[in-house]
C-alpha atoms as a PDB file:
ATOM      1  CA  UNK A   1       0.000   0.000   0.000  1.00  0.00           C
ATOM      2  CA  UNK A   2       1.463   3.515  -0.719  1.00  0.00           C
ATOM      3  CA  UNK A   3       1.264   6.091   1.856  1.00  0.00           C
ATOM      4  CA  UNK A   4       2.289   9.801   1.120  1.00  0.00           C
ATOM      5  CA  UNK A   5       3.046  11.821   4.298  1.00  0.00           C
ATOM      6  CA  UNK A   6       4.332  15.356   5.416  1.00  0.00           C
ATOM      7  CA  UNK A   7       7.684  15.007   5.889  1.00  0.00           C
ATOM      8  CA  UNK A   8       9.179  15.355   8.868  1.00  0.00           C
ATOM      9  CA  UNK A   9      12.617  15.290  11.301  1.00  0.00           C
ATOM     10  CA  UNK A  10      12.299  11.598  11.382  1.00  0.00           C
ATOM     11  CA  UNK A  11      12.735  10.968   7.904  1.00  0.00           C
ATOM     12  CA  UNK A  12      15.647  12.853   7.246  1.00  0.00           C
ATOM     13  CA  UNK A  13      17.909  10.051   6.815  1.00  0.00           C
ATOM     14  CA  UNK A  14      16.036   8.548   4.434  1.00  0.00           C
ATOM     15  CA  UNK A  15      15.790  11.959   2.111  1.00  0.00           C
ATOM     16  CA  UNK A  16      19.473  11.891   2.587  1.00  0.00           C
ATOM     17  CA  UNK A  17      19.847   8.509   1.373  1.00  0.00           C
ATOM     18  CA  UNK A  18      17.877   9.292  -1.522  1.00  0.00           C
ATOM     19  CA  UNK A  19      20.043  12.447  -2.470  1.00  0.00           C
ATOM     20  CA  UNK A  20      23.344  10.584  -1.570  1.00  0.00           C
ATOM     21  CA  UNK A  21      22.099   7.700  -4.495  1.00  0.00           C
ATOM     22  CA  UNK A  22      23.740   8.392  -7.947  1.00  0.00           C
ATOM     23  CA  UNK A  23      21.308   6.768  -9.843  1.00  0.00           C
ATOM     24  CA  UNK A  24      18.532   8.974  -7.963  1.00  0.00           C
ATOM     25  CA  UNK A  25      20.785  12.203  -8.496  1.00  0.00           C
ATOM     26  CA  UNK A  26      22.318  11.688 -11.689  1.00  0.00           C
ATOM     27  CA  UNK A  27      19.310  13.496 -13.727  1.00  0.00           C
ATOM     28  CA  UNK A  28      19.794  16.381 -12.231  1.00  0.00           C
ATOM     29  CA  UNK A  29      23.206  16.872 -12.318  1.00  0.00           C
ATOM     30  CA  UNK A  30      24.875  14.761  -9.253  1.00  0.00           C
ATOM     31  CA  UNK A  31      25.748  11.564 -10.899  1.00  0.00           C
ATOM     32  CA  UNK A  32      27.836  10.638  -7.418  1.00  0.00           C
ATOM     33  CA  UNK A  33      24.846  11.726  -5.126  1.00  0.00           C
ATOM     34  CA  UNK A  34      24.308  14.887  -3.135  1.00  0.00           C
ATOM     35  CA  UNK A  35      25.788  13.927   0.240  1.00  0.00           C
ATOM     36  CA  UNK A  36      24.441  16.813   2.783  1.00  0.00           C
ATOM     37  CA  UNK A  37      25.712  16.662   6.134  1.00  0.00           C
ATOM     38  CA  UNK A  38      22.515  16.018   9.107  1.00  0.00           C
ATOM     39  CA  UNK A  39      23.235  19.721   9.745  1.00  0.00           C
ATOM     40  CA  UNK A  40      22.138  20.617   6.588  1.00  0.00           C
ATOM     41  CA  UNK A  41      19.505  18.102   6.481  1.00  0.00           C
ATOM     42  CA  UNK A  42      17.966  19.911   9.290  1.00  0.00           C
ATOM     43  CA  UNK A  43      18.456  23.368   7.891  1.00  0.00           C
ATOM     44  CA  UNK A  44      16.717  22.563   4.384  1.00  0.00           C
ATOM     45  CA  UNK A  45      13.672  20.757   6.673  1.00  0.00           C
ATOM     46  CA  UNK A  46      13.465  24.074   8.895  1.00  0.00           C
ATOM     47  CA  UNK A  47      13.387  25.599   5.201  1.00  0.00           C
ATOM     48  CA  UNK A  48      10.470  23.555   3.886  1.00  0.00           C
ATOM     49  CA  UNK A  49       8.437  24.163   7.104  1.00  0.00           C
ATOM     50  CA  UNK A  50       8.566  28.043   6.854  1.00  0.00           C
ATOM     51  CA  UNK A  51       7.455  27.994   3.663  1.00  0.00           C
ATOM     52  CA  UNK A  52       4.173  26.195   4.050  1.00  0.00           C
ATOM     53  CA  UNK A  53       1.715  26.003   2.717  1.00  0.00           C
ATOM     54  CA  UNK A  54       3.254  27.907  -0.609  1.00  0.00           C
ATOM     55  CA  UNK A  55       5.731  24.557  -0.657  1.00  0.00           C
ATOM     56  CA  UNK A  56       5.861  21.475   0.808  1.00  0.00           C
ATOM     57  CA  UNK A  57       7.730  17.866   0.635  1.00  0.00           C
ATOM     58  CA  UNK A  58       6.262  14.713   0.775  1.00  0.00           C
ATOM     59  CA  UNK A  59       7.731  11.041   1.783  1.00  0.00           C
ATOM     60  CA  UNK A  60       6.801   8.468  -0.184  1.00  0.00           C
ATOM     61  CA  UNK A  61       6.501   4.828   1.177  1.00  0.00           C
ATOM     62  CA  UNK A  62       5.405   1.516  -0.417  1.00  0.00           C
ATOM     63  CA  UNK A  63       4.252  -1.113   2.587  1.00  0.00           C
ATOM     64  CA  UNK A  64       6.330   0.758   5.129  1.00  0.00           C
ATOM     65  CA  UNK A  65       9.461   1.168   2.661  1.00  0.00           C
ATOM     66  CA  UNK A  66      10.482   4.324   1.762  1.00  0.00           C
ATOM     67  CA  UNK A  67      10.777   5.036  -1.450  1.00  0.00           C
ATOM     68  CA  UNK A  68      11.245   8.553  -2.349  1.00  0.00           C
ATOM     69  CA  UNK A  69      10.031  12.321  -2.210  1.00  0.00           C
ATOM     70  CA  UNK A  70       7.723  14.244  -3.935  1.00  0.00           C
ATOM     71  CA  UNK A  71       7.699  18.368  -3.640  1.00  0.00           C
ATOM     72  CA  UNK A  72       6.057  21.589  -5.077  1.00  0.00           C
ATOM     73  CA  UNK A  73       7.105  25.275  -4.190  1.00  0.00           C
ATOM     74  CA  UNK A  74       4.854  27.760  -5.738  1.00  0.00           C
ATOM     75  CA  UNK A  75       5.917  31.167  -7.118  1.00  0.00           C
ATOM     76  CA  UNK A  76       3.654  33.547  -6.052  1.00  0.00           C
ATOM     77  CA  UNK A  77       5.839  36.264  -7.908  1.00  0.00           C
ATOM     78  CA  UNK A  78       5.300  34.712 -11.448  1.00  0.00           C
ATOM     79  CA  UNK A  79       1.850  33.920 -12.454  1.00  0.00           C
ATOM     80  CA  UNK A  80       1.215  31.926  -9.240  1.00  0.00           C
ATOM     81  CA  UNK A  81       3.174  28.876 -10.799  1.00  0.00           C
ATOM     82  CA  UNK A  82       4.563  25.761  -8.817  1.00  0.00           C
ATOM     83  CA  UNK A  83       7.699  23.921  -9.234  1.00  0.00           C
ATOM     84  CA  UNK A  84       7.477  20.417  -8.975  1.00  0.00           C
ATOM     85  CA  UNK A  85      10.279  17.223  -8.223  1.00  0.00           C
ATOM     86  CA  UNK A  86       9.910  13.774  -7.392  1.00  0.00           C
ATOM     87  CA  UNK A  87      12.676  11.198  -6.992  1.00  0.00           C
ATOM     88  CA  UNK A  88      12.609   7.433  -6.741  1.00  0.00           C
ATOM     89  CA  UNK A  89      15.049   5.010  -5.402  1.00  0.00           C
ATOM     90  CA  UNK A  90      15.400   2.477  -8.502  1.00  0.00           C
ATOM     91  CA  UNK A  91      13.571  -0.159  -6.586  1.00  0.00           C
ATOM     92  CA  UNK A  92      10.637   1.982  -6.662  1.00  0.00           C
ATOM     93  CA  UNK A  93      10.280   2.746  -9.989  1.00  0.00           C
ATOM     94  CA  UNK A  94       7.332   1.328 -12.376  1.00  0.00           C
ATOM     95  CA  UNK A  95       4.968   0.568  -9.004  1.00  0.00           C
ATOM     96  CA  UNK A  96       2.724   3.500  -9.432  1.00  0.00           C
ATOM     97  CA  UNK A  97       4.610   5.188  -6.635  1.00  0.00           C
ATOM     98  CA  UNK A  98       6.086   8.124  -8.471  1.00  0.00           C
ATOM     99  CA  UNK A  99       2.535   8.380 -10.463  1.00  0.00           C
ATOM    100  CA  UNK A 100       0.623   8.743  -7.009  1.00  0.00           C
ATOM    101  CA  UNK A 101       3.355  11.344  -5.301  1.00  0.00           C
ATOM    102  CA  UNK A 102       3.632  13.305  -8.114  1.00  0.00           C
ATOM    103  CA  UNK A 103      -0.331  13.699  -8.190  1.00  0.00           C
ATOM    104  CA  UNK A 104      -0.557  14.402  -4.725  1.00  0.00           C
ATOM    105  CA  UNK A 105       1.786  17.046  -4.861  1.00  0.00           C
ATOM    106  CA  UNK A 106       0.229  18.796  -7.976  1.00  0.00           C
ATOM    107  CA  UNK A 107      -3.014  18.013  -5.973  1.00  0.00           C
ATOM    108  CA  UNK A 108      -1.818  20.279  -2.831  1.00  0.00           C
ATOM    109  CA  UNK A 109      -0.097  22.783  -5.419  1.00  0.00           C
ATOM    110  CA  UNK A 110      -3.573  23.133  -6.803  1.00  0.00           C
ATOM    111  CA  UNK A 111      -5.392  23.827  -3.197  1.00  0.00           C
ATOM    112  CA  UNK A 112      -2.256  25.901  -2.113  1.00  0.00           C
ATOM    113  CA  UNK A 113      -2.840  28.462  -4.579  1.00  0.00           C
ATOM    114  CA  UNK A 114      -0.667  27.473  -8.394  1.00  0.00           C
ATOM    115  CA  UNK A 115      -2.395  28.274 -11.197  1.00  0.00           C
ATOM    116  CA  UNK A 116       0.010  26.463 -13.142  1.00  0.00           C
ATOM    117  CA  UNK A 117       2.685  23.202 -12.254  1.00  0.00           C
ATOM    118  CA  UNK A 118       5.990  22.772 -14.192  1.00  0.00           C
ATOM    119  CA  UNK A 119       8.811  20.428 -14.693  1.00  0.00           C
ATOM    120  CA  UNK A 120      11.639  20.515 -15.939  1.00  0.00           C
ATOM    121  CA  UNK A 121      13.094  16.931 -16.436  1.00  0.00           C
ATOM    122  CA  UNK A 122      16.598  16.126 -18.517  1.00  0.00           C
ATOM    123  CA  UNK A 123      15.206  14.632 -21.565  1.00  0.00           C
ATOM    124  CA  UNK A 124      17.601  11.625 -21.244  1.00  0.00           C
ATOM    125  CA  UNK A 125      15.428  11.238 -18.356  1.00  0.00           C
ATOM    126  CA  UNK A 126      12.817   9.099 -20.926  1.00  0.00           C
ATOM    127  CA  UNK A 127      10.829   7.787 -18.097  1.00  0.00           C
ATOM    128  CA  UNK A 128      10.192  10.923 -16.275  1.00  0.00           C
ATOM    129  CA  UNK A 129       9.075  12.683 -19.091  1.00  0.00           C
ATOM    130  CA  UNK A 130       6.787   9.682 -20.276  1.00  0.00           C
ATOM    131  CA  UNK A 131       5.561  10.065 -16.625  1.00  0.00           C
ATOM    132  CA  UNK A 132       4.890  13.956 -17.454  1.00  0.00           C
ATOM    133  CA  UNK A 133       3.335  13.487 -20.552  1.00  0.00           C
ATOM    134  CA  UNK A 134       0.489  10.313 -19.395  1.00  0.00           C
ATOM    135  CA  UNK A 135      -0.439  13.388 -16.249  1.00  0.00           C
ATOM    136  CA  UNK A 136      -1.144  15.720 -18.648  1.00  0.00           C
ATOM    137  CA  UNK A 137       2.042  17.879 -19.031  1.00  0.00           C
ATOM    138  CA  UNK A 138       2.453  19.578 -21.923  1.00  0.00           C
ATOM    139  CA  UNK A 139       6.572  20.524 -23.376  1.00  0.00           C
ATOM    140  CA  UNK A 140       6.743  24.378 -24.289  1.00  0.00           C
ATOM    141  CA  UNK A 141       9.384  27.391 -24.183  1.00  0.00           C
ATOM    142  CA  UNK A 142       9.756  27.804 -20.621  1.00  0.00           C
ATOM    143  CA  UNK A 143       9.122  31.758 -18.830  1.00  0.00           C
ATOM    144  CA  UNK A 144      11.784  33.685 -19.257  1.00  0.00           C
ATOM    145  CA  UNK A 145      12.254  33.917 -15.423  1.00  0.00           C
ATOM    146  CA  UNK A 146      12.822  30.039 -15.330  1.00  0.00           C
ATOM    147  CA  UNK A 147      14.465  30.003 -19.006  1.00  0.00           C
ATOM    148  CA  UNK A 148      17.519  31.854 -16.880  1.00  0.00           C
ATOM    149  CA  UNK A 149      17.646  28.960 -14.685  1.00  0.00           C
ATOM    150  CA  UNK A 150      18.187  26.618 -16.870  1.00  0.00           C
ATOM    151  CA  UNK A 151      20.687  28.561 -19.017  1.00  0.00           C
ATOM    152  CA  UNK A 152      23.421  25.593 -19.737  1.00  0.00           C
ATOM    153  CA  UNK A 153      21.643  22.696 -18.686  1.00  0.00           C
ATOM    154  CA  UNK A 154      19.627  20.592 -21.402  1.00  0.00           C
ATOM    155  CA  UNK A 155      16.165  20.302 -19.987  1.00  0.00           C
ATOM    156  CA  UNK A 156      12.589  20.098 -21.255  1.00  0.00           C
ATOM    157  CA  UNK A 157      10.516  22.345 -20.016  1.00  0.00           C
ATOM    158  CA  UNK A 158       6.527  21.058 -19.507  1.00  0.00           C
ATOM    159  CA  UNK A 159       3.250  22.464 -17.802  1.00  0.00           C
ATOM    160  CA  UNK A 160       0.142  21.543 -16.656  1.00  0.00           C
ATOM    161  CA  UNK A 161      -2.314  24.215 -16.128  1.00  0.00           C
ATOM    162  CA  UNK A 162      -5.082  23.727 -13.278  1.00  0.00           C
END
Protein backbone atom coordinates (compact mmCIF):
# COMPACT_ATOMS: atom_id res chain seq x y z
CA UNK A 1 0.00 0.00 0.00
CA UNK A 2 1.46 3.51 -0.72
CA UNK A 3 1.26 6.09 1.86
CA UNK A 4 2.29 9.80 1.12
CA UNK A 5 3.05 11.82 4.30
CA UNK A 6 4.33 15.36 5.42
CA UNK A 7 7.68 15.01 5.89
CA UNK A 8 9.18 15.36 8.87
CA UNK A 9 12.62 15.29 11.30
CA UNK A 10 12.30 11.60 11.38
CA UNK A 11 12.73 10.97 7.90
CA UNK A 12 15.65 12.85 7.25
CA UNK A 13 17.91 10.05 6.82
CA UNK A 14 16.04 8.55 4.43
CA UNK A 15 15.79 11.96 2.11
CA UNK A 16 19.47 11.89 2.59
CA UNK A 17 19.85 8.51 1.37
CA UNK A 18 17.88 9.29 -1.52
CA UNK A 19 20.04 12.45 -2.47
CA UNK A 20 23.34 10.58 -1.57
CA UNK A 21 22.10 7.70 -4.49
CA UNK A 22 23.74 8.39 -7.95
CA UNK A 23 21.31 6.77 -9.84
CA UNK A 24 18.53 8.97 -7.96
CA UNK A 25 20.79 12.20 -8.50
CA UNK A 26 22.32 11.69 -11.69
CA UNK A 27 19.31 13.50 -13.73
CA UNK A 28 19.79 16.38 -12.23
CA UNK A 29 23.21 16.87 -12.32
CA UNK A 30 24.87 14.76 -9.25
CA UNK A 31 25.75 11.56 -10.90
CA UNK A 32 27.84 10.64 -7.42
CA UNK A 33 24.85 11.73 -5.13
CA UNK A 34 24.31 14.89 -3.14
CA UNK A 35 25.79 13.93 0.24
CA UNK A 36 24.44 16.81 2.78
CA UNK A 37 25.71 16.66 6.13
CA UNK A 38 22.52 16.02 9.11
CA UNK A 39 23.24 19.72 9.75
CA UNK A 40 22.14 20.62 6.59
CA UNK A 41 19.50 18.10 6.48
CA UNK A 42 17.97 19.91 9.29
CA UNK A 43 18.46 23.37 7.89
CA UNK A 44 16.72 22.56 4.38
CA UNK A 45 13.67 20.76 6.67
CA UNK A 46 13.47 24.07 8.89
CA UNK A 47 13.39 25.60 5.20
CA UNK A 48 10.47 23.55 3.89
CA UNK A 49 8.44 24.16 7.10
CA UNK A 50 8.57 28.04 6.85
CA UNK A 51 7.45 27.99 3.66
CA UNK A 52 4.17 26.20 4.05
CA UNK A 53 1.71 26.00 2.72
CA UNK A 54 3.25 27.91 -0.61
CA UNK A 55 5.73 24.56 -0.66
CA UNK A 56 5.86 21.48 0.81
CA UNK A 57 7.73 17.87 0.63
CA UNK A 58 6.26 14.71 0.77
CA UNK A 59 7.73 11.04 1.78
CA UNK A 60 6.80 8.47 -0.18
CA UNK A 61 6.50 4.83 1.18
CA UNK A 62 5.40 1.52 -0.42
CA UNK A 63 4.25 -1.11 2.59
CA UNK A 64 6.33 0.76 5.13
CA UNK A 65 9.46 1.17 2.66
CA UNK A 66 10.48 4.32 1.76
CA UNK A 67 10.78 5.04 -1.45
CA UNK A 68 11.25 8.55 -2.35
CA UNK A 69 10.03 12.32 -2.21
CA UNK A 70 7.72 14.24 -3.94
CA UNK A 71 7.70 18.37 -3.64
CA UNK A 72 6.06 21.59 -5.08
CA UNK A 73 7.11 25.27 -4.19
CA UNK A 74 4.85 27.76 -5.74
CA UNK A 75 5.92 31.17 -7.12
CA UNK A 76 3.65 33.55 -6.05
CA UNK A 77 5.84 36.26 -7.91
CA UNK A 78 5.30 34.71 -11.45
CA UNK A 79 1.85 33.92 -12.45
CA UNK A 80 1.22 31.93 -9.24
CA UNK A 81 3.17 28.88 -10.80
CA UNK A 82 4.56 25.76 -8.82
CA UNK A 83 7.70 23.92 -9.23
CA UNK A 84 7.48 20.42 -8.98
CA UNK A 85 10.28 17.22 -8.22
CA UNK A 86 9.91 13.77 -7.39
CA UNK A 87 12.68 11.20 -6.99
CA UNK A 88 12.61 7.43 -6.74
CA UNK A 89 15.05 5.01 -5.40
CA UNK A 90 15.40 2.48 -8.50
CA UNK A 91 13.57 -0.16 -6.59
CA UNK A 92 10.64 1.98 -6.66
CA UNK A 93 10.28 2.75 -9.99
CA UNK A 94 7.33 1.33 -12.38
CA UNK A 95 4.97 0.57 -9.00
CA UNK A 96 2.72 3.50 -9.43
CA UNK A 97 4.61 5.19 -6.63
CA UNK A 98 6.09 8.12 -8.47
CA UNK A 99 2.54 8.38 -10.46
CA UNK A 100 0.62 8.74 -7.01
CA UNK A 101 3.36 11.34 -5.30
CA UNK A 102 3.63 13.30 -8.11
CA UNK A 103 -0.33 13.70 -8.19
CA UNK A 104 -0.56 14.40 -4.72
CA UNK A 105 1.79 17.05 -4.86
CA UNK A 106 0.23 18.80 -7.98
CA UNK A 107 -3.01 18.01 -5.97
CA UNK A 108 -1.82 20.28 -2.83
CA UNK A 109 -0.10 22.78 -5.42
CA UNK A 110 -3.57 23.13 -6.80
CA UNK A 111 -5.39 23.83 -3.20
CA UNK A 112 -2.26 25.90 -2.11
CA UNK A 113 -2.84 28.46 -4.58
CA UNK A 114 -0.67 27.47 -8.39
CA UNK A 115 -2.39 28.27 -11.20
CA UNK A 116 0.01 26.46 -13.14
CA UNK A 117 2.69 23.20 -12.25
CA UNK A 118 5.99 22.77 -14.19
CA UNK A 119 8.81 20.43 -14.69
CA UNK A 120 11.64 20.51 -15.94
CA UNK A 121 13.09 16.93 -16.44
CA UNK A 122 16.60 16.13 -18.52
CA UNK A 123 15.21 14.63 -21.57
CA UNK A 124 17.60 11.63 -21.24
CA UNK A 125 15.43 11.24 -18.36
CA UNK A 126 12.82 9.10 -20.93
CA UNK A 127 10.83 7.79 -18.10
CA UNK A 128 10.19 10.92 -16.27
CA UNK A 129 9.08 12.68 -19.09
CA UNK A 130 6.79 9.68 -20.28
CA UNK A 131 5.56 10.06 -16.62
CA UNK A 132 4.89 13.96 -17.45
CA UNK A 133 3.33 13.49 -20.55
CA UNK A 134 0.49 10.31 -19.39
CA UNK A 135 -0.44 13.39 -16.25
CA UNK A 136 -1.14 15.72 -18.65
CA UNK A 137 2.04 17.88 -19.03
CA UNK A 138 2.45 19.58 -21.92
CA UNK A 139 6.57 20.52 -23.38
CA UNK A 140 6.74 24.38 -24.29
CA UNK A 141 9.38 27.39 -24.18
CA UNK A 142 9.76 27.80 -20.62
CA UNK A 143 9.12 31.76 -18.83
CA UNK A 144 11.78 33.68 -19.26
CA UNK A 145 12.25 33.92 -15.42
CA UNK A 146 12.82 30.04 -15.33
CA UNK A 147 14.46 30.00 -19.01
CA UNK A 148 17.52 31.85 -16.88
CA UNK A 149 17.65 28.96 -14.68
CA UNK A 150 18.19 26.62 -16.87
CA UNK A 151 20.69 28.56 -19.02
CA UNK A 152 23.42 25.59 -19.74
CA UNK A 153 21.64 22.70 -18.69
CA UNK A 154 19.63 20.59 -21.40
CA UNK A 155 16.16 20.30 -19.99
CA UNK A 156 12.59 20.10 -21.25
CA UNK A 157 10.52 22.35 -20.02
CA UNK A 158 6.53 21.06 -19.51
CA UNK A 159 3.25 22.46 -17.80
CA UNK A 160 0.14 21.54 -16.66
CA UNK A 161 -2.31 24.22 -16.13
CA UNK A 162 -5.08 23.73 -13.28
Amino acid sequence: MILIRETTSRDLKDVQKLWADGDVMKFVGFPDGLHETDENMKKWLSWIEQGKPLRNHYSLFDDGIYCGESFYSIDMDHNDSAALDIKLFSFARGKGIGTAGLKHAIKEAFANGAKTVWVDPDPQNVKAVALYQRLGFVAKEPPAHIAQQEEGYDVVYMELKQ
